[in-house]
Protein backbone atom coordinates (compact mmCIF):
# COMPACT_ATOMS: atom_id res chain seq x y z
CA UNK A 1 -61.03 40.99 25.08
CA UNK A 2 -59.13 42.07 28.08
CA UNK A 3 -56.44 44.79 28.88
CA UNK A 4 -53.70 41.98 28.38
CA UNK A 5 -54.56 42.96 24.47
CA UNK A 6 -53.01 46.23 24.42
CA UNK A 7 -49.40 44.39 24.19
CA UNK A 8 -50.95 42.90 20.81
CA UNK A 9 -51.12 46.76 19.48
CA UNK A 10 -48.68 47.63 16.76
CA UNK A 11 -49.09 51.14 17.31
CA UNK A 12 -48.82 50.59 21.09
CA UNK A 13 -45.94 53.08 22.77
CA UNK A 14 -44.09 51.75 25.35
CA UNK A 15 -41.53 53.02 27.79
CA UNK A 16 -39.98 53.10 31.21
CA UNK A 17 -41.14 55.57 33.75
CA UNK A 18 -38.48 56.75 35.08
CA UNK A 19 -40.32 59.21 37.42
CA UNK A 20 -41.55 57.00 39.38
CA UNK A 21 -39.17 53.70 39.18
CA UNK A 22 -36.83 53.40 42.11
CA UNK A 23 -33.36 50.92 42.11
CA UNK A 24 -35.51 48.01 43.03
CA UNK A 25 -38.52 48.17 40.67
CA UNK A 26 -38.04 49.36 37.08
CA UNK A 27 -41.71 50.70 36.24
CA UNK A 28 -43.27 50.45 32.30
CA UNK A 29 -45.85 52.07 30.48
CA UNK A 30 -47.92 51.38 27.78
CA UNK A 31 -50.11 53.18 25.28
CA UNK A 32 -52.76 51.23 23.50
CA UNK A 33 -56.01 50.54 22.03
CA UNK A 34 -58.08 47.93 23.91
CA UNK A 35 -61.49 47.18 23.78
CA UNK A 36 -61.90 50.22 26.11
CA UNK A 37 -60.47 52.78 23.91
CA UNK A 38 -56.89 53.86 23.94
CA UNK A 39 -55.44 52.93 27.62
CA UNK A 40 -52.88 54.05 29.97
CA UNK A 41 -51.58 50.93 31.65
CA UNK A 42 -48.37 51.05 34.24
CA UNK A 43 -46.86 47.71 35.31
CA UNK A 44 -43.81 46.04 36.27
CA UNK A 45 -41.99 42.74 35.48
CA UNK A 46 -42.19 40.63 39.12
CA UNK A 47 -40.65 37.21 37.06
CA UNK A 48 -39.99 36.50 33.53
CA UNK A 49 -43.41 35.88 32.14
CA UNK A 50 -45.38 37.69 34.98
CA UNK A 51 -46.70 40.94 35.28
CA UNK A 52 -48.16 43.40 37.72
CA UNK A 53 -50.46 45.75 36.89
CA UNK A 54 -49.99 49.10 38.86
CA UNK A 55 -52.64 51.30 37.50
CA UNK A 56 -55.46 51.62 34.31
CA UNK A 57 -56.98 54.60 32.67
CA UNK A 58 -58.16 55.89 30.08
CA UNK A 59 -55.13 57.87 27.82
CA UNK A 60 -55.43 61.65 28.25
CA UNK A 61 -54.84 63.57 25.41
CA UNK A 62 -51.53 64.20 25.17
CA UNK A 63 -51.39 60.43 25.35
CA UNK A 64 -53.60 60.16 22.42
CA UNK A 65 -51.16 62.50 20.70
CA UNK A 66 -48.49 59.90 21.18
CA UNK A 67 -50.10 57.49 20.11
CA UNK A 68 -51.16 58.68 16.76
CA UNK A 69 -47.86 59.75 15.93
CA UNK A 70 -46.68 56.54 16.42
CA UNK A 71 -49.23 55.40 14.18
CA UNK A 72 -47.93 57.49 11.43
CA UNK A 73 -44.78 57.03 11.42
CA UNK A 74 -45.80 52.81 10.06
């Protein structure tokens, strides 16, 4: 497994961060479960099937909290 496999979660949450995009680069974050656990991952779109991966972690809780609600809600 690798963190690529968090865009294969159902439950993942995903969303722009606007706090820290800028004109030029529209940032995106994701909410997941890899083989890690559930994982913070930040990237941006540099082409149309290419991605760069800004920054990992594991999800703090409030991400957690996110996350399970999205669960619920399928």
């Amino acid at each position: 497994m690798r963190i690529t496999d968090i865009f294969a979660d159902p439950f993942a949450v995903e969303f722009i961060d606007e706090s820290h995009s800028t004109e030029e680069e529209i940032r995106y974050a994701i909410i997941g479960a890899t083989v890690y656990g559930l994982v913070f991952l930040v990237f941006t779109e540099i082409g149309p099937d290419e991605l760069h991966f800004i920054s990992a972690r594991l999800a703090e809780k409030w991400m957690v909290k996110e996350y399970e609600q999205n669960r619920k809600r399928y």
